[in-house]
PDB file of N, CA and C in Angstrom:
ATOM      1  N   UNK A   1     100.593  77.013  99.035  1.00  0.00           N
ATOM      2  CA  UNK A   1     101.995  76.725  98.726  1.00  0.00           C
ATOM      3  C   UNK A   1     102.563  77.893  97.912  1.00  0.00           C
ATOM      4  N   UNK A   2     103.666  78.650  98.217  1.00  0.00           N
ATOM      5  CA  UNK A   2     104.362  79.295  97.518  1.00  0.00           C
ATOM      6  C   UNK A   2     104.840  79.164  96.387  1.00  0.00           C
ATOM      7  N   UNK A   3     104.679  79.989  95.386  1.00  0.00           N
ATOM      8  CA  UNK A   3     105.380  79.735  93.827  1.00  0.00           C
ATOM      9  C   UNK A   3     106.636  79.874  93.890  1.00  0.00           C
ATOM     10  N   UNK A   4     107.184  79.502  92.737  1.00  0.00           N
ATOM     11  CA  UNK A   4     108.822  79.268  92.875  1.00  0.00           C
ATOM     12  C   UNK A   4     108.718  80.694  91.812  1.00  0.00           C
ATOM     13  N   UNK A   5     107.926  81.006  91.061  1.00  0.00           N
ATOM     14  CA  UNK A   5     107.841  81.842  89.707  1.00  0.00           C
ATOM     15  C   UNK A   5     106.944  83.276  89.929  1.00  0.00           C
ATOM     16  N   UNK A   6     105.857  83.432  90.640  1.00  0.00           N
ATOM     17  CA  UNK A   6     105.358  84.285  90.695  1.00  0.00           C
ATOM     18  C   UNK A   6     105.236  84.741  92.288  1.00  0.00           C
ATOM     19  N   UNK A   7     105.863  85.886  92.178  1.00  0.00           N
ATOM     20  CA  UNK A   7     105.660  86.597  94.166  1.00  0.00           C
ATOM     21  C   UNK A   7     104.615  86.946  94.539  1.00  0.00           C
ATOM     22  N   UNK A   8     104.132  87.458  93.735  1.00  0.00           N
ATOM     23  CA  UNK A   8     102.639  88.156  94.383  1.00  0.00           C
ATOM     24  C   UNK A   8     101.618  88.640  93.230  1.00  0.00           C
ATOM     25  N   UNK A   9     100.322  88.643  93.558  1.00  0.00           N
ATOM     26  CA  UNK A   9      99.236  88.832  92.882  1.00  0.00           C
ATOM     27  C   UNK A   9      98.178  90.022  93.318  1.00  0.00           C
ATOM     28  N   UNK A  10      97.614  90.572  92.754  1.00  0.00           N
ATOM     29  CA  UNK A  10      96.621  91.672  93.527  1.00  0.00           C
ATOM     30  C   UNK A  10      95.603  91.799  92.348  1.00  0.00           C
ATOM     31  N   UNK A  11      94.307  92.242  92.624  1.00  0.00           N
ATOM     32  CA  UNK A  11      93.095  91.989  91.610  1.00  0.00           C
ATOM     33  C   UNK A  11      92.147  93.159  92.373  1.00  0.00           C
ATOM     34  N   UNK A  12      91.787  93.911  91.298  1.00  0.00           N
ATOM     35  CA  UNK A  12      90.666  95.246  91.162  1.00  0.00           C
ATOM     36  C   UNK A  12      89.865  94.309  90.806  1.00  0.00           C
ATOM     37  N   UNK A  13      88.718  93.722  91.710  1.00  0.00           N
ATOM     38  CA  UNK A  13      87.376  93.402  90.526  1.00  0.00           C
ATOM     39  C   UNK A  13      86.620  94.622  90.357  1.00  0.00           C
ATOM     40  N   UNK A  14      86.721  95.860  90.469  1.00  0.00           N
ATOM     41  CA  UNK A  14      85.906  96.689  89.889  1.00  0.00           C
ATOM     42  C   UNK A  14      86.625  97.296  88.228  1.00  0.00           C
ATOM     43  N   UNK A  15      87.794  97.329  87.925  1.00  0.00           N
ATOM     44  CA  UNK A  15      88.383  97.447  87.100  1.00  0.00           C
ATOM     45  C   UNK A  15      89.179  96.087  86.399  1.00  0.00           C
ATOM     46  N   UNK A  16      88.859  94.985  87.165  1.00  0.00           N
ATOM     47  CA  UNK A  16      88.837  93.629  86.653  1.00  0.00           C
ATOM     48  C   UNK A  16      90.091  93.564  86.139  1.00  0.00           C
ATOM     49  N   UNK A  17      91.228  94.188  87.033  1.00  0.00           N
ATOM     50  CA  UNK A  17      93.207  93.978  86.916  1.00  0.00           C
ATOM     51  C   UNK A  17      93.629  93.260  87.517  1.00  0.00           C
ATOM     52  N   UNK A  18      93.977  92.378  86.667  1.00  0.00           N
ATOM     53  CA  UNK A  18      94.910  91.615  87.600  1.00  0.00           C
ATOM     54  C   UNK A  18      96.703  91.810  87.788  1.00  0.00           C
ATOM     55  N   UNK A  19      97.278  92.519  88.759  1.00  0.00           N
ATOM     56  CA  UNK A  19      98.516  92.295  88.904  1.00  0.00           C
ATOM     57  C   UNK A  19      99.498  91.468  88.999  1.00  0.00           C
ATOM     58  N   UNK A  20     100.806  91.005  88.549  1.00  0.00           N
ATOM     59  CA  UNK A  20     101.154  90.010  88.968  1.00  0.00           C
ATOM     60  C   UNK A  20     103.050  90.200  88.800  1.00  0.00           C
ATOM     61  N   UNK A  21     103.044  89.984  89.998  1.00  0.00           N
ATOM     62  CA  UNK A  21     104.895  90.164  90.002  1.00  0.00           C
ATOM     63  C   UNK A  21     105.707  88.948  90.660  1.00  0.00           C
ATOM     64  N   UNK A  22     106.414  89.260  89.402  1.00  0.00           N
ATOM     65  CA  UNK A  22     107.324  87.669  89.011  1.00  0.00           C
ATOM     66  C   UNK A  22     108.596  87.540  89.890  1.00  0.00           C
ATOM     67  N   UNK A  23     108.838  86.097  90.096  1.00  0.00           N
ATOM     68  CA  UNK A  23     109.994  86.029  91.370  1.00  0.00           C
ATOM     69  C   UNK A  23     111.229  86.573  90.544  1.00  0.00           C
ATOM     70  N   UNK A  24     111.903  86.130  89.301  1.00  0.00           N
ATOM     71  CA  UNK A  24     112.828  85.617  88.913  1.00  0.00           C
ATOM     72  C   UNK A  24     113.558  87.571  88.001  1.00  0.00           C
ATOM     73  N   UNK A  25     112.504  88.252  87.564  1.00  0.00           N
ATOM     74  CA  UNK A  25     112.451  89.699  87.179  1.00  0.00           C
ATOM     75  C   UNK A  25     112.155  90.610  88.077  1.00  0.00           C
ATOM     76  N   UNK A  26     111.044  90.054  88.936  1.00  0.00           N
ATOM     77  CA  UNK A  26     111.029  91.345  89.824  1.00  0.00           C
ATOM     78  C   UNK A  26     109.826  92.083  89.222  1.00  0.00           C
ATOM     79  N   UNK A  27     109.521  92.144  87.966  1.00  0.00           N
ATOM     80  CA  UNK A  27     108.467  93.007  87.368  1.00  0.00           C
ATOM     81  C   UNK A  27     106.847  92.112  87.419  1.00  0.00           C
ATOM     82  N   UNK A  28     106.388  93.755  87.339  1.00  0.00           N
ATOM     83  CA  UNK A  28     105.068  93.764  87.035  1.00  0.00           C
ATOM     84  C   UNK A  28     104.062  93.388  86.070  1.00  0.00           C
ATOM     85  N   UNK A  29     103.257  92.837  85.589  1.00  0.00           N
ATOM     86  CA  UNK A  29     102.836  93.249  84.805  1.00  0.00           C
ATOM     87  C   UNK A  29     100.868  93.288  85.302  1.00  0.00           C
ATOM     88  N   UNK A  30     100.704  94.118  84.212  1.00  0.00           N
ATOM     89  CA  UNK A  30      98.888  94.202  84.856  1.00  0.00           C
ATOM     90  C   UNK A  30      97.975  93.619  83.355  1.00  0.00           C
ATOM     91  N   UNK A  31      97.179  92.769  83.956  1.00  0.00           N
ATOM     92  CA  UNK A  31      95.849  92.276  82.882  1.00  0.00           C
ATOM     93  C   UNK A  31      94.873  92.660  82.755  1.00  0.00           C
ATOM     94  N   UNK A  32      94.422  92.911  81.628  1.00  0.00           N
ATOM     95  CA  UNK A  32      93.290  93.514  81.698  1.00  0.00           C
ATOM     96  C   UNK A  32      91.792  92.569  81.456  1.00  0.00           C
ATOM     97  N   UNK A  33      90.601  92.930  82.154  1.00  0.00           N
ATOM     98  CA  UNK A  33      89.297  92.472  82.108  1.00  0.00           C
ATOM     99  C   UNK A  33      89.903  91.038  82.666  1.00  0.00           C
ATOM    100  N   UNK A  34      90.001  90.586  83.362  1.00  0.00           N
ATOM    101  CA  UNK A  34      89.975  89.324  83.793  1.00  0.00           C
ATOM    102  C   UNK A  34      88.814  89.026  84.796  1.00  0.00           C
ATOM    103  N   UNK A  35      88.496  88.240  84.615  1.00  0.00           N
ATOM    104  CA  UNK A  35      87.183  88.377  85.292  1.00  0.00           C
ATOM    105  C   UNK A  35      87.344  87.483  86.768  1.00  0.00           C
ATOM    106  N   UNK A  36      86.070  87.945  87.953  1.00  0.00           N
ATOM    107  CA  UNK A  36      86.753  87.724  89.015  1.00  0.00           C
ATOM    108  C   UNK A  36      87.168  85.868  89.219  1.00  0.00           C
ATOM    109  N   UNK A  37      86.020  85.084  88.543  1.00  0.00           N
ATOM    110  CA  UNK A  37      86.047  83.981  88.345  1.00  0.00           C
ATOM    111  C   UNK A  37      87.582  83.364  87.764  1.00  0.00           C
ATOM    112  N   UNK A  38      88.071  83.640  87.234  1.00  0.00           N
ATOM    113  CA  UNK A  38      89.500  83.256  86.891  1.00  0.00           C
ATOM    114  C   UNK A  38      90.489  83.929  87.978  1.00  0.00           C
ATOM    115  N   UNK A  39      90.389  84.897  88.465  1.00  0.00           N
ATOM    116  CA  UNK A  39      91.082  85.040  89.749  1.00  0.00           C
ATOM    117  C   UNK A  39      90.992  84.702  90.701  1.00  0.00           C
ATOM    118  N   UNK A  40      90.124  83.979  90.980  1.00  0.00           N
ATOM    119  CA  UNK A  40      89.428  82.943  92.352  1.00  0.00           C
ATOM    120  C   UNK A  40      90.041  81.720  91.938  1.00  0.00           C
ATOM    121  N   UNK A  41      89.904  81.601  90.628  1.00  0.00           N
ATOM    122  CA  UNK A  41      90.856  80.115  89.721  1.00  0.00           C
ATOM    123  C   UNK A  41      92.090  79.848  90.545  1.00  0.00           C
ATOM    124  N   UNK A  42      92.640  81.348  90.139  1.00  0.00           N
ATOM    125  CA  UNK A  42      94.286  81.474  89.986  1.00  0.00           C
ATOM    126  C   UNK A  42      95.085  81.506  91.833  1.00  0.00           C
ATOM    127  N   UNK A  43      93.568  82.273  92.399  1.00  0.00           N
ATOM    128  CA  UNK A  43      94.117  82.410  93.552  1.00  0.00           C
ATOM    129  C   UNK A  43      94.508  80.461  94.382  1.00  0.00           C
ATOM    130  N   UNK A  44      93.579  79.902  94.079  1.00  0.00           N
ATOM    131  CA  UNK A  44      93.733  78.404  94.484  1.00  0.00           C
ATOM    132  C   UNK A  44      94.134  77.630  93.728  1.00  0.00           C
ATOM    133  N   UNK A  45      94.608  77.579  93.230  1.00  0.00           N
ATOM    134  CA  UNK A  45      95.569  76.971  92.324  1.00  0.00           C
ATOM    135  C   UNK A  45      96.850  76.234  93.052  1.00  0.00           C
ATOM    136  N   UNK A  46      97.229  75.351  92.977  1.00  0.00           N
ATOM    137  CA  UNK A  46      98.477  74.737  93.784  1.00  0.00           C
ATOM    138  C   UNK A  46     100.018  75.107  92.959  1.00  0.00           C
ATOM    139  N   UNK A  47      99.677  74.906  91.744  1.00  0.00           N
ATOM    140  CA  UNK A  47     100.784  75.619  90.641  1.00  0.00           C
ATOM    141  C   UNK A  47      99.795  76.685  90.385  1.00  0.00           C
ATOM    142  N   UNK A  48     100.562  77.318  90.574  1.00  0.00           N
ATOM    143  CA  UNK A  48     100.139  79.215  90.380  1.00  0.00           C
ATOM    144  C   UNK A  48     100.997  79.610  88.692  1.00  0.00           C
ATOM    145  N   UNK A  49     102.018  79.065  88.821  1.00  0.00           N
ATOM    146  CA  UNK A  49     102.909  79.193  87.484  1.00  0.00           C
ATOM    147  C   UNK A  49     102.029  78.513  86.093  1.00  0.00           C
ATOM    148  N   UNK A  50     101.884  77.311  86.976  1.00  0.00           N
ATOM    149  CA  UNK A  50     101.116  76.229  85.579  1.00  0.00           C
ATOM    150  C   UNK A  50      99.827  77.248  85.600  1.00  0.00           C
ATOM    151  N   UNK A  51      99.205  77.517  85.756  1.00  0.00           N
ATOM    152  CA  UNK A  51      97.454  78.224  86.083  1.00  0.00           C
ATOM    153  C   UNK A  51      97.988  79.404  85.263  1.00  0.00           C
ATOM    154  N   UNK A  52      98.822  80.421  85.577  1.00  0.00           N
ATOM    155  CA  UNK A  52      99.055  81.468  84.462  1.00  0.00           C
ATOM    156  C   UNK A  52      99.186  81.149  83.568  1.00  0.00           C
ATOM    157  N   UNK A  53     100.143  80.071  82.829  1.00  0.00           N
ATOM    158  CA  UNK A  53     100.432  79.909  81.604  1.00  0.00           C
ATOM    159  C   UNK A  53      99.818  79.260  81.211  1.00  0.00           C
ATOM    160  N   UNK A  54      98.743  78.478  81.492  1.00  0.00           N
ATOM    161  CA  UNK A  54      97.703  78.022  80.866  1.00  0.00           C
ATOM    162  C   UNK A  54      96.248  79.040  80.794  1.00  0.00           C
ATOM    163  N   UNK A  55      96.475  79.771  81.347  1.00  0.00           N
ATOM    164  CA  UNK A  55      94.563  80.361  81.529  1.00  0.00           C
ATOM    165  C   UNK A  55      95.018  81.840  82.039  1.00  0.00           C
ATOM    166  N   UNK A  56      96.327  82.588  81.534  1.00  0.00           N
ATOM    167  CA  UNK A  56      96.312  83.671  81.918  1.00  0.00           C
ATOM    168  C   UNK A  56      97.149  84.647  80.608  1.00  0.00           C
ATOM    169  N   UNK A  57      98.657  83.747  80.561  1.00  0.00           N
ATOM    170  CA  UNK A  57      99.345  84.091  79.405  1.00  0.00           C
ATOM    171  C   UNK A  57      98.489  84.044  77.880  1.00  0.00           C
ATOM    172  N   UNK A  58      99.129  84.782  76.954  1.00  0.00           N
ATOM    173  CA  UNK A  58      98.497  84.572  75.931  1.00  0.00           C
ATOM    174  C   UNK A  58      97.239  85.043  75.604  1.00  0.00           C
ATOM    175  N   UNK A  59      96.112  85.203  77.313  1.00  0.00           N
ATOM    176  CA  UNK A  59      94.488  85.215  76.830  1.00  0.00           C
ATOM    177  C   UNK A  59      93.889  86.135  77.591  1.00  0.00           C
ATOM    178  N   UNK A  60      94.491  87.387  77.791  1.00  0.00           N
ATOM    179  CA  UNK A  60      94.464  89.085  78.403  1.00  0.00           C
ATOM    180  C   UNK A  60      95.778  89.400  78.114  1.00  0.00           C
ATOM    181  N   UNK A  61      95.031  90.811  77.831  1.00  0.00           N
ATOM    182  CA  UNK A  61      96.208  91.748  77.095  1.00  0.00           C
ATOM    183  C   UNK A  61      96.722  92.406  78.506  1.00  0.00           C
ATOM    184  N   UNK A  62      97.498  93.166  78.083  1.00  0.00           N
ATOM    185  CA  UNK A  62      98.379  93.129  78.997  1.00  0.00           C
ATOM    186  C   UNK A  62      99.567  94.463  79.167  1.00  0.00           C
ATOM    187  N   UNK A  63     100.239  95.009  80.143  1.00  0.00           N
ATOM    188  CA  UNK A  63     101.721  95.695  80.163  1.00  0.00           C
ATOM    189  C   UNK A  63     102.298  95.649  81.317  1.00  0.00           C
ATOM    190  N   UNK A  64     103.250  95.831  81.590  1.00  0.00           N
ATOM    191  CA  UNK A  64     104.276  95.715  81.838  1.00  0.00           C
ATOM    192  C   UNK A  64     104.395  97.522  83.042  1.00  0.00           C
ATOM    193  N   UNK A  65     104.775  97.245  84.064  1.00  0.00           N
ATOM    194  CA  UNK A  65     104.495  98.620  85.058  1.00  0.00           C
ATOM    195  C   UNK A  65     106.241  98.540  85.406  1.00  0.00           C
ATOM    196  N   UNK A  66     105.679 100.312  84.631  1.00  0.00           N
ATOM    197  CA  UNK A  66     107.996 100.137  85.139  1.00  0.00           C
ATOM    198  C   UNK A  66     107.404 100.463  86.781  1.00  0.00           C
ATOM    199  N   UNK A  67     108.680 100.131  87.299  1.00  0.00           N
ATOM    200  CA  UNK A  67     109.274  99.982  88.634  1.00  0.00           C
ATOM    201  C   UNK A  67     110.425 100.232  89.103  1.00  0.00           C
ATOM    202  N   UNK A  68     111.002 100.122  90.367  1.00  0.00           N
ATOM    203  CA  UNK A  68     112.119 100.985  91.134  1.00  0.00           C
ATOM    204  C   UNK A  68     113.392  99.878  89.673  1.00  0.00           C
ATOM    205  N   UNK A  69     112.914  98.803  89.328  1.00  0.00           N
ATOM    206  CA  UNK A  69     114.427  97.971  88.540  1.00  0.00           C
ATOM    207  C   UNK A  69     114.746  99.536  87.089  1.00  0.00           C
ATOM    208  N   UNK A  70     113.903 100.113  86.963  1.00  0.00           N
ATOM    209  CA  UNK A  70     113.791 100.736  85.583  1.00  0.00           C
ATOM    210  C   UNK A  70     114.475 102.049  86.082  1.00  0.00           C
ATOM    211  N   UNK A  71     114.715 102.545  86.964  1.00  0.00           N
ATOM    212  CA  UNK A  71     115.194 103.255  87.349  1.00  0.00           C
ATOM    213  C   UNK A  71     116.835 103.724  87.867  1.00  0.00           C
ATOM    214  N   UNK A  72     117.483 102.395  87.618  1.00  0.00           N
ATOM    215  CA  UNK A  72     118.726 102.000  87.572  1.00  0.00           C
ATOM    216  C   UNK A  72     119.779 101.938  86.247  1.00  0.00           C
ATOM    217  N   UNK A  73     118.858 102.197  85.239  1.00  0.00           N
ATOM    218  CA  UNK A  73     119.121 102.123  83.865  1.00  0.00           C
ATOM    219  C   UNK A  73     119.000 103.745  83.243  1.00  0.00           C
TER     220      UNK A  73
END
């Protein structure tokens, strides 16, 4: 099922990143060390939104990847 909140996801398990770009901003942001087990979590997850903000926000650090929006400014 499609998120209403998050567009898309992508995951390095060799560098253990998780990507994740949001419907509502458009932006990126990348996590660090997440391990592949929580991205196998996140990938099946039915709320993908609820699953981040419980077991993603808050508990990997994290930034923010400028993009083509940052470039308009």
């Amino acid at each position: 099922m499609p998120s209403t909140s998050i567009s898309k996801t992508a995951y390095d398990p060799e560098s253990r990143i998780l990507s994740v770009w949001f419907v509502a901003s458009g932006k990126r942001y990348e996590f660090e060390d997440v391990p592949p087990e929580t991205f196998a979590a996140f990938r099946a997850a039915l709320a993908k939104g609820r699953f981040f903000n419980d077991h993603i926000r808050n508990h990997f650090r994290y930034r923010r990847i400028p993009g083509d929006d940052d470039l308009s400014h």
